[in-house]
C-alpha atoms as a PDB file:
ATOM      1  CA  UNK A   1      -0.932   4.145 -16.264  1.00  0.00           C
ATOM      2  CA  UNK A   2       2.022   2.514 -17.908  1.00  0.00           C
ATOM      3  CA  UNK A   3       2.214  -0.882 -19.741  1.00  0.00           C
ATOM      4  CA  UNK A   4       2.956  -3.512 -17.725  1.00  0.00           C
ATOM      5  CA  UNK A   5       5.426  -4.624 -20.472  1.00  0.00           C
ATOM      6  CA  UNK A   6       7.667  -1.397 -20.570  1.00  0.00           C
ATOM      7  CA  UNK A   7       9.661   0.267 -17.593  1.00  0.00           C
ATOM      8  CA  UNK A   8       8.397   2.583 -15.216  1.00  0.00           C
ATOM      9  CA  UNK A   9      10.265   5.535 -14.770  1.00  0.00           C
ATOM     10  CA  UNK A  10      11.625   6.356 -11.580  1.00  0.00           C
ATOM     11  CA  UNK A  11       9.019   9.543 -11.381  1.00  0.00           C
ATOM     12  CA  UNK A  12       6.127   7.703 -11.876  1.00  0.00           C
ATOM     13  CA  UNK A  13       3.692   7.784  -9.022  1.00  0.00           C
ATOM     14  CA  UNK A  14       0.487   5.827  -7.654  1.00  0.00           C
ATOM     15  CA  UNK A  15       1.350   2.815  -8.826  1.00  0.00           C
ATOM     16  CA  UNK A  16      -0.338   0.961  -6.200  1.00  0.00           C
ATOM     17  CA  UNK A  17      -3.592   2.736  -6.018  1.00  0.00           C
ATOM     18  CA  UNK A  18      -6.669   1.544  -7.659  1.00  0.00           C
ATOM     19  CA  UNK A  19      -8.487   5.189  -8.615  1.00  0.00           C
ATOM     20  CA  UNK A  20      -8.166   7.621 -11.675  1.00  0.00           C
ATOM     21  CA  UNK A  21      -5.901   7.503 -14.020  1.00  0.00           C
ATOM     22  CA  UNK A  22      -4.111  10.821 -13.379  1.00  0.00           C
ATOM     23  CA  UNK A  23      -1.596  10.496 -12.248  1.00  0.00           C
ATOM     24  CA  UNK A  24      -2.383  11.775  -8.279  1.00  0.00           C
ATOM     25  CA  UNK A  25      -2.312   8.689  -5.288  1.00  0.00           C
ATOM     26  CA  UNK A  26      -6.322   7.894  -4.014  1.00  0.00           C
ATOM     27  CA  UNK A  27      -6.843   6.165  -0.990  1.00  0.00           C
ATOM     28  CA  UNK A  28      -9.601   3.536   0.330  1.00  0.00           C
ATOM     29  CA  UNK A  29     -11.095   2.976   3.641  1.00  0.00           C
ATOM     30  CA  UNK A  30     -13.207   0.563   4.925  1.00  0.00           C
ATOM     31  CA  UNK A  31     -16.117   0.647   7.470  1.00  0.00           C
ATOM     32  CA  UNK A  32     -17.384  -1.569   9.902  1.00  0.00           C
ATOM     33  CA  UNK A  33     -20.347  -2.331   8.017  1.00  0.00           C
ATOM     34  CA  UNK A  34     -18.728  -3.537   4.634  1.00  0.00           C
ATOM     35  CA  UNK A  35     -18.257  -0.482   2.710  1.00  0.00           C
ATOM     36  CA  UNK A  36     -15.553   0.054   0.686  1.00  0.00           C
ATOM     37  CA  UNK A  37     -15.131   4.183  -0.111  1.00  0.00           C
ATOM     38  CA  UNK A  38     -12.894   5.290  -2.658  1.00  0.00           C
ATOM     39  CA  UNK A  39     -11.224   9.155  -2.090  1.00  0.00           C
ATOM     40  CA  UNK A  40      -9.427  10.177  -5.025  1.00  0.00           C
ATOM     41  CA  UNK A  41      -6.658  12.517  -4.482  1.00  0.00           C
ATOM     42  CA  UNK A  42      -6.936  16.355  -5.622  1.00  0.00           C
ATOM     43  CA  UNK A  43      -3.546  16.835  -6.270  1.00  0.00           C
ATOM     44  CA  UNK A  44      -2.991  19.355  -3.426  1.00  0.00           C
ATOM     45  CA  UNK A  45      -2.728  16.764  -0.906  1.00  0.00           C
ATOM     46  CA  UNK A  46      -6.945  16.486   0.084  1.00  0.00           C
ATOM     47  CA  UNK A  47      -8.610  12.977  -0.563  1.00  0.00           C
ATOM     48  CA  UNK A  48     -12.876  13.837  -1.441  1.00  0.00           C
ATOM     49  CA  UNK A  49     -14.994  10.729  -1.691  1.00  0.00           C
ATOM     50  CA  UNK A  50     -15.081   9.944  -5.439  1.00  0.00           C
ATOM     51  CA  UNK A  51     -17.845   6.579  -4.949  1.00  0.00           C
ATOM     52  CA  UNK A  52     -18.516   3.903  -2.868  1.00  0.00           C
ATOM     53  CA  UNK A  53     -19.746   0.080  -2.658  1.00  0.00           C
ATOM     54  CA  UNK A  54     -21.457  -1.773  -0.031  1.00  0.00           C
ATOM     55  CA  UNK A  55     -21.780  -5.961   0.505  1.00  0.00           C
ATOM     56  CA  UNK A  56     -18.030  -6.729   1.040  1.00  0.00           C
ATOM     57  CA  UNK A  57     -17.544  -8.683   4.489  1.00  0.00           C
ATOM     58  CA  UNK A  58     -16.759  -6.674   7.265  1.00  0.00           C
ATOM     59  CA  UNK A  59     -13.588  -9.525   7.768  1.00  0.00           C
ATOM     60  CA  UNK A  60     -11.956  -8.985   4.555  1.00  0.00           C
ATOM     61  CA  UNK A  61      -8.514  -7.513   4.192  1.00  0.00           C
ATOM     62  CA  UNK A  62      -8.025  -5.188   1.189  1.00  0.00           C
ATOM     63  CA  UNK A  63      -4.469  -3.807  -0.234  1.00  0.00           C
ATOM     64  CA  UNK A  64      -3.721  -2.106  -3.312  1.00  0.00           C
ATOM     65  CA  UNK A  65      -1.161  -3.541  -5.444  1.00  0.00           C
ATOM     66  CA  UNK A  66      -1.104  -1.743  -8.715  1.00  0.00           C
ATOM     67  CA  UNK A  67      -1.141  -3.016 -12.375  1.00  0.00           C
ATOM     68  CA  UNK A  68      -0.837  -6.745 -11.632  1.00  0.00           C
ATOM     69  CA  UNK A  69      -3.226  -7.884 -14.112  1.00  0.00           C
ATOM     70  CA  UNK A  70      -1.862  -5.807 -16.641  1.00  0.00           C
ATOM     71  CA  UNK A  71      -4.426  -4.478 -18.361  1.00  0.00           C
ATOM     72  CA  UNK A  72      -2.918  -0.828 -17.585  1.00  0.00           C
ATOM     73  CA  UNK A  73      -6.000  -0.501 -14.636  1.00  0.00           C
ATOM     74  CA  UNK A  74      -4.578  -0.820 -10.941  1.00  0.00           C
ATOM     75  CA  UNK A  75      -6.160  -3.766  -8.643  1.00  0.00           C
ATOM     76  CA  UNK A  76      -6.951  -4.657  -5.465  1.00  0.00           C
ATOM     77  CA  UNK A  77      -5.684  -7.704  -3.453  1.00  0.00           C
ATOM     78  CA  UNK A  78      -8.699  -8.734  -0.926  1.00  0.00           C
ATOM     79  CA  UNK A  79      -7.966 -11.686   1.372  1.00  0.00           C
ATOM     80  CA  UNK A  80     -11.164 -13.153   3.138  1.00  0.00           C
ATOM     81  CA  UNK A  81     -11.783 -14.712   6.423  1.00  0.00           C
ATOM     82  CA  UNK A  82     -11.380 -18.183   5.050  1.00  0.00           C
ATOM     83  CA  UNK A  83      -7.750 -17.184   3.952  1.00  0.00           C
ATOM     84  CA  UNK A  84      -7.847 -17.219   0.436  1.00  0.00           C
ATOM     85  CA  UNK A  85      -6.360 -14.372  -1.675  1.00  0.00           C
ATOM     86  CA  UNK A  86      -8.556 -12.946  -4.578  1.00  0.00           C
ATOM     87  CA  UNK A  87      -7.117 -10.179  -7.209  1.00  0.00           C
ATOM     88  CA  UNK A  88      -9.707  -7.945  -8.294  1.00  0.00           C
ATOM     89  CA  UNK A  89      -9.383  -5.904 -11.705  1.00  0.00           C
ATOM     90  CA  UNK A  90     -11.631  -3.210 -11.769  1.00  0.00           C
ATOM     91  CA  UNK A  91     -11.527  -0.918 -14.951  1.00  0.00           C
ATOM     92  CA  UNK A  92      -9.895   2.482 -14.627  1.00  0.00           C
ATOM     93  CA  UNK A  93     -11.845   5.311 -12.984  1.00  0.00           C
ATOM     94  CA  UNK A  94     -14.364   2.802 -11.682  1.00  0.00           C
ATOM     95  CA  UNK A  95     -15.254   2.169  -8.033  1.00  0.00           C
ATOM     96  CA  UNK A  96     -13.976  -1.647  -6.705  1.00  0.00           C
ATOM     97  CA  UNK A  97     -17.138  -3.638  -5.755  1.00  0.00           C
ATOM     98  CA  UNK A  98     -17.803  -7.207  -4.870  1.00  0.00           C
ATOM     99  CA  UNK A  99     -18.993  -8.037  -8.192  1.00  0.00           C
ATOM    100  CA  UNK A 100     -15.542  -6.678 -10.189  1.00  0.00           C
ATOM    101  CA  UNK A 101     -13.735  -9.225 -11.878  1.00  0.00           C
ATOM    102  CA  UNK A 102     -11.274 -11.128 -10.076  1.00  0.00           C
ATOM    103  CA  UNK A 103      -9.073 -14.440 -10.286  1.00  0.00           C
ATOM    104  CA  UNK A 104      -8.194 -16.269  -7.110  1.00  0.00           C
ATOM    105  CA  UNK A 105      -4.151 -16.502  -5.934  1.00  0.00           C
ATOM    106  CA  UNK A 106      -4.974 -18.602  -3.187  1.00  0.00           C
ATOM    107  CA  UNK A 107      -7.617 -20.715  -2.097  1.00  0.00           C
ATOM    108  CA  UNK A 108      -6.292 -20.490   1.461  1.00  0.00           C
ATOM    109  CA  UNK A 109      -3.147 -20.062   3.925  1.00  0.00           C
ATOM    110  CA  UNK A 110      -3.209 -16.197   3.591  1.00  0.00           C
ATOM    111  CA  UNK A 111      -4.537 -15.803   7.091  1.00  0.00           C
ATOM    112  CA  UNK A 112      -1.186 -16.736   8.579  1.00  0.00           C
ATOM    113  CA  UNK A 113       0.007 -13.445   7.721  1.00  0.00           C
ATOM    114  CA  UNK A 114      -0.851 -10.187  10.236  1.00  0.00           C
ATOM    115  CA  UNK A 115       0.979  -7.514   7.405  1.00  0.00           C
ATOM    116  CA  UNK A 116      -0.264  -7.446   4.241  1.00  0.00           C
ATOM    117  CA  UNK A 117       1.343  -4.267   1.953  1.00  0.00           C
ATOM    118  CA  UNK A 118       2.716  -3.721  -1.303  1.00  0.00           C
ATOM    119  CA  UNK A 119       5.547  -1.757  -1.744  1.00  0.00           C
ATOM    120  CA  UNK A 120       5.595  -0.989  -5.648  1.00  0.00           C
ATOM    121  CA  UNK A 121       8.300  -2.550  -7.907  1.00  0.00           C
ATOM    122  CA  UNK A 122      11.023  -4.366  -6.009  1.00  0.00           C
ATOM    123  CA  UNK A 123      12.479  -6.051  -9.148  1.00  0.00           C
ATOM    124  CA  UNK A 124      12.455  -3.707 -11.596  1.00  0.00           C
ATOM    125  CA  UNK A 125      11.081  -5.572 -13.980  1.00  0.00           C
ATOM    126  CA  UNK A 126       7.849  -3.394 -14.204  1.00  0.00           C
ATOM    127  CA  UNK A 127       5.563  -5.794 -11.679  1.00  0.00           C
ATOM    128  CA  UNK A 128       4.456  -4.821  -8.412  1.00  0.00           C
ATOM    129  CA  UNK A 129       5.165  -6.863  -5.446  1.00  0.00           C
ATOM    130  CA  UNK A 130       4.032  -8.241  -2.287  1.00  0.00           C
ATOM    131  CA  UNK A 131       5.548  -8.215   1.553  1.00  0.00           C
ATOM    132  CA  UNK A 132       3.337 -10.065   3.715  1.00  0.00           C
ATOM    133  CA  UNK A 133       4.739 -10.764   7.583  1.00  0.00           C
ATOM    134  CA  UNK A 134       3.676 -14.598   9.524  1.00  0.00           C
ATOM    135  CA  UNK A 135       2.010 -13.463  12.361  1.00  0.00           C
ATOM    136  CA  UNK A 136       3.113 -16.183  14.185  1.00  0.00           C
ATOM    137  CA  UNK A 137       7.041 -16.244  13.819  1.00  0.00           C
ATOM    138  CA  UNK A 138       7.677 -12.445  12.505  1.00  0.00           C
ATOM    139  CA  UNK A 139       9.430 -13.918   9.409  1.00  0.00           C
ATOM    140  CA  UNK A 140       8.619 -11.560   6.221  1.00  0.00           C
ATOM    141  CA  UNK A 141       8.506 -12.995   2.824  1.00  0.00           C
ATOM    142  CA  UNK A 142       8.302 -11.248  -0.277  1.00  0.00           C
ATOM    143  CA  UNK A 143       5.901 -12.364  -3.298  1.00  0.00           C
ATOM    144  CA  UNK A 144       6.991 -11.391  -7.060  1.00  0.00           C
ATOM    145  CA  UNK A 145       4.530 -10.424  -9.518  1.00  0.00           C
ATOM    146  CA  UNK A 146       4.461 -12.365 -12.565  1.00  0.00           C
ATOM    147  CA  UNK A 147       4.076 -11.598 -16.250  1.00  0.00           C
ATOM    148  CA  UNK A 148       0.944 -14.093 -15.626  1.00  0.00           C
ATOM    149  CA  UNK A 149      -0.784 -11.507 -13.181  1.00  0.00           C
ATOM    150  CA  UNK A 150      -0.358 -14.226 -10.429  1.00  0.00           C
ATOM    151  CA  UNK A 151       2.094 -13.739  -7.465  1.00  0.00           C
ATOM    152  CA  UNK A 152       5.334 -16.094  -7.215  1.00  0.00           C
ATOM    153  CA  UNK A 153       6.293 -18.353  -4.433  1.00  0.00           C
ATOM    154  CA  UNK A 154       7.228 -16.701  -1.406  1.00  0.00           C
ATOM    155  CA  UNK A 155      10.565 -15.529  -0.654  1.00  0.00           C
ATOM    156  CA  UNK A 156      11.841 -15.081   3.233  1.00  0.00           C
ATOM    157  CA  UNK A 157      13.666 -11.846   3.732  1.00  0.00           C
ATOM    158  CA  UNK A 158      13.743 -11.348   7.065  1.00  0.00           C
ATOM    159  CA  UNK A 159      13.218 -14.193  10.219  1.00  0.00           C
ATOM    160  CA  UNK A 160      11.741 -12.042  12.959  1.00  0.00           C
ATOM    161  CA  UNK A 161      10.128  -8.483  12.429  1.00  0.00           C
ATOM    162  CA  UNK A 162       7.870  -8.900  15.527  1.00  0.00           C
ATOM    163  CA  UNK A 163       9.419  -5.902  17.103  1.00  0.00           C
ATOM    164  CA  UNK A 164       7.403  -3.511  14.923  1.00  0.00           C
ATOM    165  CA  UNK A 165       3.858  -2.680  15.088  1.00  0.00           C
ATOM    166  CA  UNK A 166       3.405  -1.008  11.899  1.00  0.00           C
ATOM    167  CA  UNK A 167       5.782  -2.473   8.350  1.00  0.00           C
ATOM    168  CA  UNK A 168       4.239  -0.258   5.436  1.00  0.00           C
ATOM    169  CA  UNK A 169       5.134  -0.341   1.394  1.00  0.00           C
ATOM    170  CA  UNK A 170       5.766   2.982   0.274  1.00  0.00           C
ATOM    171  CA  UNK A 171       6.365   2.315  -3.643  1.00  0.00           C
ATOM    172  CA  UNK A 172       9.637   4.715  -4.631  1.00  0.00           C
ATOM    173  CA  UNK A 173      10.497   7.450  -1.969  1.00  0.00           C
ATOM    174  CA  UNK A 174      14.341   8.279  -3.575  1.00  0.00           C
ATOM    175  CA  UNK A 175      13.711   8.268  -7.225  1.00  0.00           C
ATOM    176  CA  UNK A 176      15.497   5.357  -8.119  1.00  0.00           C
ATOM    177  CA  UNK A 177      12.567   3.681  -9.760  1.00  0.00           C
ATOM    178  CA  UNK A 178      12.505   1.089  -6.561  1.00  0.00           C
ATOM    179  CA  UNK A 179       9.775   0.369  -4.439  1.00  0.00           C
ATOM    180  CA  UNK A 180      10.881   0.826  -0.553  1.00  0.00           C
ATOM    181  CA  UNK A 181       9.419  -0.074   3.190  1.00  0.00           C
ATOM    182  CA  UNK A 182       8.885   2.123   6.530  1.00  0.00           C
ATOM    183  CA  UNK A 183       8.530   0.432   9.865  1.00  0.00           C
ATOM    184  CA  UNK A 184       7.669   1.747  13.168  1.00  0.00           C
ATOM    185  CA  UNK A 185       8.807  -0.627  16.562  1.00  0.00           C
ATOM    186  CA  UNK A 186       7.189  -0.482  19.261  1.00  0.00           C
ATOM    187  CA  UNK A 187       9.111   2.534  21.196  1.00  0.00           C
ATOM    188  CA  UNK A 188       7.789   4.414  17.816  1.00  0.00           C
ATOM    189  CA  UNK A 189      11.210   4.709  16.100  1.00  0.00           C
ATOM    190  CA  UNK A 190      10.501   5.230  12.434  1.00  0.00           C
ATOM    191  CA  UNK A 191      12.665   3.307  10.188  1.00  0.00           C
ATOM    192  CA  UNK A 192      13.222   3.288   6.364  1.00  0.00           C
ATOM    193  CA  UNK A 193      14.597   0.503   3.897  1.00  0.00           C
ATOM    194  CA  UNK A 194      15.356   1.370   0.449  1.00  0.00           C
ATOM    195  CA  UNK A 195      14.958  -1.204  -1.931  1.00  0.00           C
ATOM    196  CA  UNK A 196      17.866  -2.615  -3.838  1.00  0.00           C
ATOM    197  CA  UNK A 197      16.093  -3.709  -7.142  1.00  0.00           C
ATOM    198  CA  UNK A 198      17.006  -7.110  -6.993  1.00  0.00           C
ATOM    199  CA  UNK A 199      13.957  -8.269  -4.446  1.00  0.00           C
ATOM    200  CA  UNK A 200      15.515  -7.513  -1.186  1.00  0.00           C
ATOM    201  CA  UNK A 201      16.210  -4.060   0.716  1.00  0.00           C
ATOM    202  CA  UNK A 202      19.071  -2.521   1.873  1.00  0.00           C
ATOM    203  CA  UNK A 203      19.830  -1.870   5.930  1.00  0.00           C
ATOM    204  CA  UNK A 204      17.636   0.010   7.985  1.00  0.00           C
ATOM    205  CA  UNK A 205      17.772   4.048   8.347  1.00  0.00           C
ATOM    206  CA  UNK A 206      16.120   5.284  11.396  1.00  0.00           C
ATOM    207  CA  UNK A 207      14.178   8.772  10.440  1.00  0.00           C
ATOM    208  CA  UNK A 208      12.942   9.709  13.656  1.00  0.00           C
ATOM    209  CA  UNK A 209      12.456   8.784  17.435  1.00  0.00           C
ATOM    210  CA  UNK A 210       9.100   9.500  19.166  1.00  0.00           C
ATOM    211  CA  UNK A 211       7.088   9.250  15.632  1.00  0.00           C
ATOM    212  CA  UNK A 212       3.587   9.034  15.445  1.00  0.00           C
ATOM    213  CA  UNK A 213       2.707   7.448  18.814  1.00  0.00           C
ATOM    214  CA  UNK A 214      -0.315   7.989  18.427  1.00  0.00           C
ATOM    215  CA  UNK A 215      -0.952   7.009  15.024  1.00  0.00           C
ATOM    216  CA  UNK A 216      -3.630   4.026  14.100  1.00  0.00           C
ATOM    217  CA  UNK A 217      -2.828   3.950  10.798  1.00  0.00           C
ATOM    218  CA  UNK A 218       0.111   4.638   8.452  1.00  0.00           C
ATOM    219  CA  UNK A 219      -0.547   4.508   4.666  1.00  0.00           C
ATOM    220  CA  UNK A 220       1.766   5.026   1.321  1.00  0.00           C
ATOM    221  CA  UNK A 221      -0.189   6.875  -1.168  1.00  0.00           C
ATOM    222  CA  UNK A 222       2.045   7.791  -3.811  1.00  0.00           C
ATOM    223  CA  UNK A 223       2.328  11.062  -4.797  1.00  0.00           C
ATOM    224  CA  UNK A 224      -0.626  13.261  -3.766  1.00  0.00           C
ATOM    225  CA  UNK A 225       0.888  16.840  -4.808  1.00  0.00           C
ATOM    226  CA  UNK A 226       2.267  16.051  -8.385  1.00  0.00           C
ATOM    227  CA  UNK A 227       6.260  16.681  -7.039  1.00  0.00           C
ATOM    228  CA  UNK A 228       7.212  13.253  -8.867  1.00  0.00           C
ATOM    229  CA  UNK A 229       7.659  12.094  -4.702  1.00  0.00           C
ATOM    230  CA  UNK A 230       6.155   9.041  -2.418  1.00  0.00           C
ATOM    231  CA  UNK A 231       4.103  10.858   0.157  1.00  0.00           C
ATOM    232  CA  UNK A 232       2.049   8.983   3.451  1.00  0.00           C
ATOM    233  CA  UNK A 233      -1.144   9.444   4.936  1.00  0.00           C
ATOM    234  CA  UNK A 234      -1.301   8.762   8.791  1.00  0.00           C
ATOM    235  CA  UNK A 235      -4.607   9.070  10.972  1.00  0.00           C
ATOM    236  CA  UNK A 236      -4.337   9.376  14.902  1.00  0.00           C
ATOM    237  CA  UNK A 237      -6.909   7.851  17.452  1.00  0.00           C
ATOM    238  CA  UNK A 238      -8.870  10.952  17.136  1.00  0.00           C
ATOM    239  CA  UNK A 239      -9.755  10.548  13.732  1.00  0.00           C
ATOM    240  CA  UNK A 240      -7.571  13.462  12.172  1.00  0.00           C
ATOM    241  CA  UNK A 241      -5.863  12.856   8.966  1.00  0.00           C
ATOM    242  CA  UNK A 242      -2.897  13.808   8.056  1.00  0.00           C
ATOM    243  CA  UNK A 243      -0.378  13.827   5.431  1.00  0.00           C
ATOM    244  CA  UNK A 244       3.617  13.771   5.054  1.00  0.00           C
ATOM    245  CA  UNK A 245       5.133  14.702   1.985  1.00  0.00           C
ATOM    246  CA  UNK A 246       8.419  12.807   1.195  1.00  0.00           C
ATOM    247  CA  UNK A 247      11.283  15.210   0.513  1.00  0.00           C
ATOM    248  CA  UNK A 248      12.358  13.050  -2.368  1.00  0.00           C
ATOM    249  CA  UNK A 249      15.386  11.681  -0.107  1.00  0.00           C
ATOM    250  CA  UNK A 250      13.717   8.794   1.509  1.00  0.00           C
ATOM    251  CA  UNK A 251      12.550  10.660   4.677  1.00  0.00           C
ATOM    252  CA  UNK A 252       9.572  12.848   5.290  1.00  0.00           C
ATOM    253  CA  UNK A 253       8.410  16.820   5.698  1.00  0.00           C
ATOM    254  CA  UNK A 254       6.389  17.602   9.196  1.00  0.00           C
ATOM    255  CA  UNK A 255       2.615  16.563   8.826  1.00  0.00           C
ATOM    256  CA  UNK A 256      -0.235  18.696   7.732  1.00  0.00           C
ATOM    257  CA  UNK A 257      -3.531  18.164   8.869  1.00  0.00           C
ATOM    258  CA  UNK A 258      -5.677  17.139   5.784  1.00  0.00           C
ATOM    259  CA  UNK A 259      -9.267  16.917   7.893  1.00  0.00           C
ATOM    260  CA  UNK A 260     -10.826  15.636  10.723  1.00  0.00           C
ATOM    261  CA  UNK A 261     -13.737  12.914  11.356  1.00  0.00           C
ATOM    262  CA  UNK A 262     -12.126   9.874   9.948  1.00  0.00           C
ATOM    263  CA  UNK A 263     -12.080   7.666  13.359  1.00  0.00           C
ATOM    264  CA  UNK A 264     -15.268   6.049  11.640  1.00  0.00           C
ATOM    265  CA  UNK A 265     -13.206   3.770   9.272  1.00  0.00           C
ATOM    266  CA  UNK A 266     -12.206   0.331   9.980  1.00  0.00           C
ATOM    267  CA  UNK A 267      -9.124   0.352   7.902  1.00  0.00           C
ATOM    268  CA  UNK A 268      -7.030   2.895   5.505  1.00  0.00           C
ATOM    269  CA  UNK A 269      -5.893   1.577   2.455  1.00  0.00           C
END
């Protein structure tokens, strides 16, 4: 991956993932019995299990954030039942387990928040960033990474986003080098925000009407078939998984069915 110290280009993908270094987004999932399952991404769009660990509490919450730490590895944010925030540095090409490094963010208060998801780079100054939504009021906030490998005081974007059920960071789906946000409400209208590269997003684009009703769970994976463009993972409440490639323009090509038989997972990461 890139130094955290020098620019990202605008092509550069999987920036949130924690996986191999090549270049191709991975994704996680977790079961219901505390295992945490890396699949790293083929580069044709499949996701094979690469390694797993086991002992992590079947409560925690896990997002990938990218090269926080910057020690050119990608890491993992894991908040825990108690509500404190830990960021975990595993080295490149290894499997994230309980006993990887980490420093804690927060010692507590992160369990207000019902959306946890990073969106890439919303600054452009080569950190990635944080969106995390109150579950309480709907207000989102946004949390800037620092040159410290901590995560700045929060930053209130928006006062209400109750209205949608799913708010997911998509790292750069136009090119521009900016990470960017999908929603989906509750009537499943899927809507885009591009971000501006000054920490906030520009207005709401709706992509579709009727989208994936009966999706469980909507994931941005970078790019998974080496086009240089922000692709998503979605899995219904059968279990299938599939993907949508982006079409480099902020929306999304129909889905593909990547395989069947992942209903078993807790959570997609």
């Amino acid at each position: 991956m890139h130094p955290r110290s020098s620019p990202r280009p605008s092509h550069a993908p999987d920036l949130r993932r924690v996986g191999k270094a090549d270049g191709v987004g991975d994704l996680h999932t977790l079961d219901a019995s505390g295992g945490l399952t890396l699949h790293t991404g083929t580069g044709a769009g499949a996701f094979p299990v690469y390694g797993s660990s086991t002992g992590w509490a079947r409560t925690i919450t896990a997002v990938p954030v990218g090269d926080l730490s910057g020690d050119r590895c990608n890491d993992m944010l894991v908040r825990l039942s108690t509500g404190a925030l830990r960021l975990y540095k595993p080295r490149c090409g290894t499997v994230l387990t309980p006993s990887t490094p980490y420093t804690t963010l927060g010692a507590s208060g992160w369990n207000q928040y019902d959306v946890l998801t990073a969106p890439g780079d919303v600054t452009k100054d080569g950190r990635p960033d944080l969106i995390a939504r109150n579950t309480a009021t709907g207000a989102v906030y946004l949390y800037k990474g620092t040159s410290t490998g901590t995560l700045s005081a929060r930053v209130q974007l928006y006062a209400n986003w109750k209205a949608y059920k799913k708010i997911v960071g998509v790292g750069d789906l136009n090119g521009d080098g900016v990470g960017d946000l999908l929603a989906q409400d509750r009537a499943n209208n899927l809507f885009r925000w591009f971000g501006t590269g000054k920490g906030t997003f520009g207005g709401p684009v709706k992509l579709a009407a009727g989208w994936g009703g009966s999706y469980n769970a909507v994931v941005g994976v970078g790019d998974v078939n080496r086009d240089g463009r922000g692709d998503i993972v979605a899995r219904d409440t059968a279990g299938s998984l599939y993907r949508h490639y982006g079409d480099g323009k902020g929306s999304f090509l129909p889905r593909t069915l990547i395989s069947k038989g992942w209903g078993g997972y807790r959570a997609l990461l």
